[in-house]
PDB file of N, CA and C in Angstrom:
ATOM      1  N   UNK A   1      -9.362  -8.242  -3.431  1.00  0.00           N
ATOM      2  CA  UNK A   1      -8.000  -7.766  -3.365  1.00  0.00           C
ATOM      3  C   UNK A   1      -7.377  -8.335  -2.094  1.00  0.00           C
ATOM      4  N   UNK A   2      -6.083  -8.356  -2.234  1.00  0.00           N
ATOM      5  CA  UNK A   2      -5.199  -8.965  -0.683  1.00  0.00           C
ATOM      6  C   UNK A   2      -3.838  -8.187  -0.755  1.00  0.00           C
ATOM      7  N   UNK A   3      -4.383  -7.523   0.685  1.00  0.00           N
ATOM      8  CA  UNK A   3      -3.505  -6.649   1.673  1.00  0.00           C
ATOM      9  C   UNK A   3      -2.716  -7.660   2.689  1.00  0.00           C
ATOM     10  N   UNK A   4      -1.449  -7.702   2.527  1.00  0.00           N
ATOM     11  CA  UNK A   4      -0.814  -8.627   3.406  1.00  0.00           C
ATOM     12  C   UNK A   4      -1.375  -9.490   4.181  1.00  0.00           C
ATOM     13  N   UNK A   5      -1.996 -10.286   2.924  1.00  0.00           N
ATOM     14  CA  UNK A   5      -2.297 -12.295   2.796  1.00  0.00           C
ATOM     15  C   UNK A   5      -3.624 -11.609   3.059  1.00  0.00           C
ATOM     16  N   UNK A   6      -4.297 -10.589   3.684  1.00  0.00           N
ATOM     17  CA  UNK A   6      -5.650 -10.360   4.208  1.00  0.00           C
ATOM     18  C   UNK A   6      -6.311 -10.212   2.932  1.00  0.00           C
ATOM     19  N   UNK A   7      -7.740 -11.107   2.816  1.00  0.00           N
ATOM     20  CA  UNK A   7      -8.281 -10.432   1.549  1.00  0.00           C
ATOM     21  C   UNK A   7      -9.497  -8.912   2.192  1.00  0.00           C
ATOM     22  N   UNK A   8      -9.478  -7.769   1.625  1.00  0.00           N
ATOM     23  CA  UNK A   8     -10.025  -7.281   1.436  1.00  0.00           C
ATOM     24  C   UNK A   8     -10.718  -6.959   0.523  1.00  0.00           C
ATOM     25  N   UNK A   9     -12.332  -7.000   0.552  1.00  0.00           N
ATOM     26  CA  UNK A   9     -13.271  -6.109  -0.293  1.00  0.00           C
ATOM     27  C   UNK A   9     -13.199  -4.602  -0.829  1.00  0.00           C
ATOM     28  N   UNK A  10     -13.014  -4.426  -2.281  1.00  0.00           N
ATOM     29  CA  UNK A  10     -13.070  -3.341  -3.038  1.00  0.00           C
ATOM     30  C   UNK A  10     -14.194  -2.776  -3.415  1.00  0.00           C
ATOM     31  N   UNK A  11     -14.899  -1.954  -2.343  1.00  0.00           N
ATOM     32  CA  UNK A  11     -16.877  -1.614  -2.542  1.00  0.00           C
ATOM     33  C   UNK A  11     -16.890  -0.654  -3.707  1.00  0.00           C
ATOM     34  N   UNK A  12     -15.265   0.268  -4.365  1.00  0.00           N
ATOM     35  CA  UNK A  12     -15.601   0.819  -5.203  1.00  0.00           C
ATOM     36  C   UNK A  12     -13.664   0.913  -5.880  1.00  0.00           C
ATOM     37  N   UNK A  13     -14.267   1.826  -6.909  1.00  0.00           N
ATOM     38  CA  UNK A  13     -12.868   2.119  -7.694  1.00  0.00           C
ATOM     39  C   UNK A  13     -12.031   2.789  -6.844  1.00  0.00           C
ATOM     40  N   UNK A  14     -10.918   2.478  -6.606  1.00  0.00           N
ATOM     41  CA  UNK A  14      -9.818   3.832  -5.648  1.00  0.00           C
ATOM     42  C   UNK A  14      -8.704   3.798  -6.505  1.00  0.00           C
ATOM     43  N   UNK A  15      -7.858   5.050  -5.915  1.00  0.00           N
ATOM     44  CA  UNK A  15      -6.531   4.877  -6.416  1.00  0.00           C
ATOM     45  C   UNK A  15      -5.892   4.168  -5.427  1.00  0.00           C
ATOM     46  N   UNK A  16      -4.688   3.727  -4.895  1.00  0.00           N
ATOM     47  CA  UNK A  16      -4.074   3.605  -4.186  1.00  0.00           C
ATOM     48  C   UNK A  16      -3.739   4.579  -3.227  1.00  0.00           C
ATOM     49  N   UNK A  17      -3.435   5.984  -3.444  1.00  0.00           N
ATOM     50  CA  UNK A  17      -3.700   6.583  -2.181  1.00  0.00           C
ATOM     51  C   UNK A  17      -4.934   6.934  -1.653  1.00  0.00           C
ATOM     52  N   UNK A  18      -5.978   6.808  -2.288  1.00  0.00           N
ATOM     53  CA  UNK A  18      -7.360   7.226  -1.548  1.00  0.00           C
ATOM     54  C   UNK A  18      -7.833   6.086  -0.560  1.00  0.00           C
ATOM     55  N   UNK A  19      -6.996   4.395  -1.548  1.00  0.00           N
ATOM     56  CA  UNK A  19      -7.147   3.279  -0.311  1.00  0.00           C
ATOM     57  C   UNK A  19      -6.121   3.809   0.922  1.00  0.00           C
ATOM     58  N   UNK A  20      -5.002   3.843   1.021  1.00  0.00           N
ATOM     59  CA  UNK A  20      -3.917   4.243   1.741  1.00  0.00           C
ATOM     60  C   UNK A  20      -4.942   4.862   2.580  1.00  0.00           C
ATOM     61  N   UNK A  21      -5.337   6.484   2.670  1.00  0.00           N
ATOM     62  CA  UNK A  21      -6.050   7.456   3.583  1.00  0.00           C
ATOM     63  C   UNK A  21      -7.068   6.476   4.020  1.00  0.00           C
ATOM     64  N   UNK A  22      -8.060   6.186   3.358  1.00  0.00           N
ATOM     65  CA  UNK A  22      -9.336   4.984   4.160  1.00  0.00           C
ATOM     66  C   UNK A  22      -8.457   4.180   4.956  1.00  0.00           C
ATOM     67  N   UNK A  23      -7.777   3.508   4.664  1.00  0.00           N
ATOM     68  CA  UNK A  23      -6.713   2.511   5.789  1.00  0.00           C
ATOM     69  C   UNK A  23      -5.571   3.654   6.965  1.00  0.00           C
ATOM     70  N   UNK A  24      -6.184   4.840   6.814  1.00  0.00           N
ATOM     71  CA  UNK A  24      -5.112   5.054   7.898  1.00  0.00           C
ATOM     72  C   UNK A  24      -3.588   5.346   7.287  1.00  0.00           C
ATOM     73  N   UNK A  25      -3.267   4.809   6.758  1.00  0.00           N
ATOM     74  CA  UNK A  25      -1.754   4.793   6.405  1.00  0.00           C
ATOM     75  C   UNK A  25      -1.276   5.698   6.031  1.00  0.00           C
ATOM     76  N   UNK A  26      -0.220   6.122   6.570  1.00  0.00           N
ATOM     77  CA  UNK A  26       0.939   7.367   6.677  1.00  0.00           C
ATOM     78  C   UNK A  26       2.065   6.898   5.177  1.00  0.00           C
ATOM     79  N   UNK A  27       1.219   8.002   4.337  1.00  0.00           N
ATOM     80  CA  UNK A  27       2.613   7.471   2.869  1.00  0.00           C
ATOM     81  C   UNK A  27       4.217   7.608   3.462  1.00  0.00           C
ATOM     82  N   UNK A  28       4.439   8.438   3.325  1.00  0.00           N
ATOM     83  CA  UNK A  28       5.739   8.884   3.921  1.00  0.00           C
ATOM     84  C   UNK A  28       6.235   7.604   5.206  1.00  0.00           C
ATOM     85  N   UNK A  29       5.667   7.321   5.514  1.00  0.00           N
ATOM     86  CA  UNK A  29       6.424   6.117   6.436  1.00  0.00           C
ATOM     87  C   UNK A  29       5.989   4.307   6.182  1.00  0.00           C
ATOM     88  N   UNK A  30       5.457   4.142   5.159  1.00  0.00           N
ATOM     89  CA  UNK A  30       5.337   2.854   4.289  1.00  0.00           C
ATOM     90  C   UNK A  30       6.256   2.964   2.939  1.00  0.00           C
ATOM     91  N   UNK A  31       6.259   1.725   2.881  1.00  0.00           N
ATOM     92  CA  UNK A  31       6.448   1.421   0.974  1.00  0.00           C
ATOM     93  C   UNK A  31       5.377   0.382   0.715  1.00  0.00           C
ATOM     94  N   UNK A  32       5.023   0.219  -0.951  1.00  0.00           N
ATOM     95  CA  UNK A  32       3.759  -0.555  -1.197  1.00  0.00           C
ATOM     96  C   UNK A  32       4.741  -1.022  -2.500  1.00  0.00           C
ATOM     97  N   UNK A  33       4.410  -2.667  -2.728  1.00  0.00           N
ATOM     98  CA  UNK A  33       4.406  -3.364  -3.682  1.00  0.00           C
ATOM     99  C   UNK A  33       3.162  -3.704  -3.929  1.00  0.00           C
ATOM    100  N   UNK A  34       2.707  -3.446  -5.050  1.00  0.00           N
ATOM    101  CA  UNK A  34       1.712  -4.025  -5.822  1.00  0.00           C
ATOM    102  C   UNK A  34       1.581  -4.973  -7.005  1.00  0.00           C
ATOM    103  N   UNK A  35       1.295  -6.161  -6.845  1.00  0.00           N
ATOM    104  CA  UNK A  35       1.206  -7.254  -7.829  1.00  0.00           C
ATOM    105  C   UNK A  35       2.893  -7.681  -8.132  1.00  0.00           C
ATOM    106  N   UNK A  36       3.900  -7.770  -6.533  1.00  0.00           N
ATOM    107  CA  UNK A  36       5.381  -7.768  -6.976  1.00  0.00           C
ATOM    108  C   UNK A  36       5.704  -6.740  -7.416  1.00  0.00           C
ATOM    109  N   UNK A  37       5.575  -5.433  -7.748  1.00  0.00           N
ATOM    110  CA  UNK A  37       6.759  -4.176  -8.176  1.00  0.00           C
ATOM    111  C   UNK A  37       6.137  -3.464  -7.010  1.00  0.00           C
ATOM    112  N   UNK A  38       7.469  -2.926  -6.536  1.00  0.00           N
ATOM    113  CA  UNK A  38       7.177  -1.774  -6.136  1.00  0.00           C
ATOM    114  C   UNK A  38       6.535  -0.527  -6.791  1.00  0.00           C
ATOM    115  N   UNK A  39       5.723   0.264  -6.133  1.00  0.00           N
ATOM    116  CA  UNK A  39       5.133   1.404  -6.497  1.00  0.00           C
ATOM    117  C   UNK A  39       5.572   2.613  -5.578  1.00  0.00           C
ATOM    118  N   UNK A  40       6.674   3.542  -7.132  1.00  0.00           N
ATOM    119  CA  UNK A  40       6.613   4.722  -6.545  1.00  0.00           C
ATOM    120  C   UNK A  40       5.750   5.793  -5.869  1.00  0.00           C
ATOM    121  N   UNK A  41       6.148   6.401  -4.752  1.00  0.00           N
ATOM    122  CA  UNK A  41       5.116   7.298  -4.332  1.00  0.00           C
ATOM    123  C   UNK A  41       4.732   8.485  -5.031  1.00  0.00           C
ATOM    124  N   UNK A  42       5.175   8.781  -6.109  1.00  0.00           N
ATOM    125  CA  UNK A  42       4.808   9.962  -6.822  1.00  0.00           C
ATOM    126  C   UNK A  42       3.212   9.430  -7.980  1.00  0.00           C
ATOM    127  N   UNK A  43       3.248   7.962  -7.721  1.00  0.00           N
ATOM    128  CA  UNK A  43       2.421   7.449  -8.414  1.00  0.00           C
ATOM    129  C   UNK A  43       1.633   6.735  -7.685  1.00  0.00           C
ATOM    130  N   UNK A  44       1.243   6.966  -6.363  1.00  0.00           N
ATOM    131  CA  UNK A  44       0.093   6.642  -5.520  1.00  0.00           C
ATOM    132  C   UNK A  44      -1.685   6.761  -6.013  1.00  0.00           C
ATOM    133  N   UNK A  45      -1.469   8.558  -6.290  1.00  0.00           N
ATOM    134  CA  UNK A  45      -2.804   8.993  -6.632  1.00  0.00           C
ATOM    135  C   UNK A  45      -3.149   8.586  -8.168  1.00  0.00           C
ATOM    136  N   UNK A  46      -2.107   7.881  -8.611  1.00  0.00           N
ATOM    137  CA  UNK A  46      -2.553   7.490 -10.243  1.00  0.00           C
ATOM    138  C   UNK A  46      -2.697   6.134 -10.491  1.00  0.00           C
ATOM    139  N   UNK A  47      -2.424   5.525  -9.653  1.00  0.00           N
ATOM    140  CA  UNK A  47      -2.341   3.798  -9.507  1.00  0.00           C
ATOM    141  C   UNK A  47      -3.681   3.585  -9.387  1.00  0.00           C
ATOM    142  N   UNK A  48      -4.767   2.792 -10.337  1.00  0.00           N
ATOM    143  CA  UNK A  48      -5.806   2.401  -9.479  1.00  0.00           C
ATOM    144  C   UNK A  48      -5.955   1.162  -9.327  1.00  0.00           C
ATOM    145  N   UNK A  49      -6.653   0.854  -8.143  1.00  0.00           N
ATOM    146  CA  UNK A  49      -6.386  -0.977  -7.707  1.00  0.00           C
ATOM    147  C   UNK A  49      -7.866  -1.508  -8.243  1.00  0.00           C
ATOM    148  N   UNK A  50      -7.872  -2.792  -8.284  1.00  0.00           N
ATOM    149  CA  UNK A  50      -8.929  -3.906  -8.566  1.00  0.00           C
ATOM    150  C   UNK A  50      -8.970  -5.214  -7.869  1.00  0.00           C
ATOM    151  N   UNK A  51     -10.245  -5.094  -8.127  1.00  0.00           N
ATOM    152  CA  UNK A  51     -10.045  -6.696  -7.280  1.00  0.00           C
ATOM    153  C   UNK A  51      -9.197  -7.524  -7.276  1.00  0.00           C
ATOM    154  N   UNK A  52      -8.612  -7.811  -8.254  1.00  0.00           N
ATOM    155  CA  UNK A  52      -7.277  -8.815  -8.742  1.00  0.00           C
ATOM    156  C   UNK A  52      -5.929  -8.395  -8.285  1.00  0.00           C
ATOM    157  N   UNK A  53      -5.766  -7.861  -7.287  1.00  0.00           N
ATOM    158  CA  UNK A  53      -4.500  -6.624  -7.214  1.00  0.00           C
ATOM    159  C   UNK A  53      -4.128  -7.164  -5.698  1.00  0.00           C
ATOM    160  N   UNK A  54      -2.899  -7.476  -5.881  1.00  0.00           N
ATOM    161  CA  UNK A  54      -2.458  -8.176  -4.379  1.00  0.00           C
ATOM    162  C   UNK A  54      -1.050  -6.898  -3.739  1.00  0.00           C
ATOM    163  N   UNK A  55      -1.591  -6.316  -2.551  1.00  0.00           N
ATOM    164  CA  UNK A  55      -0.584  -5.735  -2.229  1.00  0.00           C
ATOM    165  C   UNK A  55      -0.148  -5.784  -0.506  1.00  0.00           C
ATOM    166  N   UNK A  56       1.408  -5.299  -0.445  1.00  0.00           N
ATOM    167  CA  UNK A  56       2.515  -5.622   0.437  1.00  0.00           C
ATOM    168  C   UNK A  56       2.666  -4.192   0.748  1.00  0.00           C
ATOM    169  N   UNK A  57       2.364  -4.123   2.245  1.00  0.00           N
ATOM    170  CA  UNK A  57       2.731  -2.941   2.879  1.00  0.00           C
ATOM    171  C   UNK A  57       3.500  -2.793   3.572  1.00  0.00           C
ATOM    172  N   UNK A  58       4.232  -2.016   3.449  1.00  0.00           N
ATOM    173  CA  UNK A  58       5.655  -2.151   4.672  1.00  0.00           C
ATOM    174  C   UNK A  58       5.815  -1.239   5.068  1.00  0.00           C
ATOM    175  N   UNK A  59       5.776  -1.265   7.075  1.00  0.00           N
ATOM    176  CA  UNK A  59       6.591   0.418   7.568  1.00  0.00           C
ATOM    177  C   UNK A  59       7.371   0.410   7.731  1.00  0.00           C
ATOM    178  N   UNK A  60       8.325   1.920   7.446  1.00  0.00           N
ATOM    179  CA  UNK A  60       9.191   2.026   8.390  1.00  0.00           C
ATOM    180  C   UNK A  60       9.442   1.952   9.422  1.00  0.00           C
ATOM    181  N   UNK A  61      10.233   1.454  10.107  1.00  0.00           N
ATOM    182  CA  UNK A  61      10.572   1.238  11.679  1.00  0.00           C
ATOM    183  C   UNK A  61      11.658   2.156  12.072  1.00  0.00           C
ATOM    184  N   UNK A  62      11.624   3.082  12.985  1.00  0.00           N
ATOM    185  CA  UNK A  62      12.939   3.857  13.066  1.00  0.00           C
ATOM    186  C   UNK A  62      14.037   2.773  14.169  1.00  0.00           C
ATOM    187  N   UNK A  63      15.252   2.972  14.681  1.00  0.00           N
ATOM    188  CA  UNK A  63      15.793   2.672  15.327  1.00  0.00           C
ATOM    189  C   UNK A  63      17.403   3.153  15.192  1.00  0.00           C
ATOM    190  N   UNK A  64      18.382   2.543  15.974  1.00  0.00           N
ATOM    191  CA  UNK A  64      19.559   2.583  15.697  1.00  0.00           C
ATOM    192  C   UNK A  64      20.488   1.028  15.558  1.00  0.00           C
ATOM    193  N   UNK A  65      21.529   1.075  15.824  1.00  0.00           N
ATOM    194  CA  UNK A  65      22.829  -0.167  15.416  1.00  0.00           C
ATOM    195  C   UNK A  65      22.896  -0.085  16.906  1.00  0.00           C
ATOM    196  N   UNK A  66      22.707  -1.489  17.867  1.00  0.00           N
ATOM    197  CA  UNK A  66      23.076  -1.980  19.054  1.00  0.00           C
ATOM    198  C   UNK A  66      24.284  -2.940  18.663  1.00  0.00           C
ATOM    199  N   UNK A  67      25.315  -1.542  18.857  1.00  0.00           N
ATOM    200  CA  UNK A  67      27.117  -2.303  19.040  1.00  0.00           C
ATOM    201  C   UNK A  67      27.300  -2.519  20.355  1.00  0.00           C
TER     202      UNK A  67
END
């Protein structure tokens, strides 16, 4: 599998949020495309990934508008 260009090893079946928690990652402050679509977060714990499964993680960044 490849996590932003990184390939990672899949030692077993996960969903996508059980990878998410093993990686640390805060749902609520990412978004995840998987294989090009985005994946809703209500469908984290039902998504399951495979080796063949290329995904794009993105955080949020907070900030403001420097006028």
């Amino acid at each position: 599998m490849k996590v932003n260009g990184e390939e990672k090893a899949l030692e077993k079946e996960l969903s996508l949020a059980e990878f998410l928690k093993q990686e640390n990652y805060i749902p609520e402050q990412i978004a995840v495309e998987r294989n090009g679509e985005i994946v809703p977060k209500a469908e984290y714990s039902t998504v399951m990934l495979d080796g063949e499964d290329v995904l794009e993680i993105v955080h949020f960044v907070g900030g403001g508008s420097s006028c």
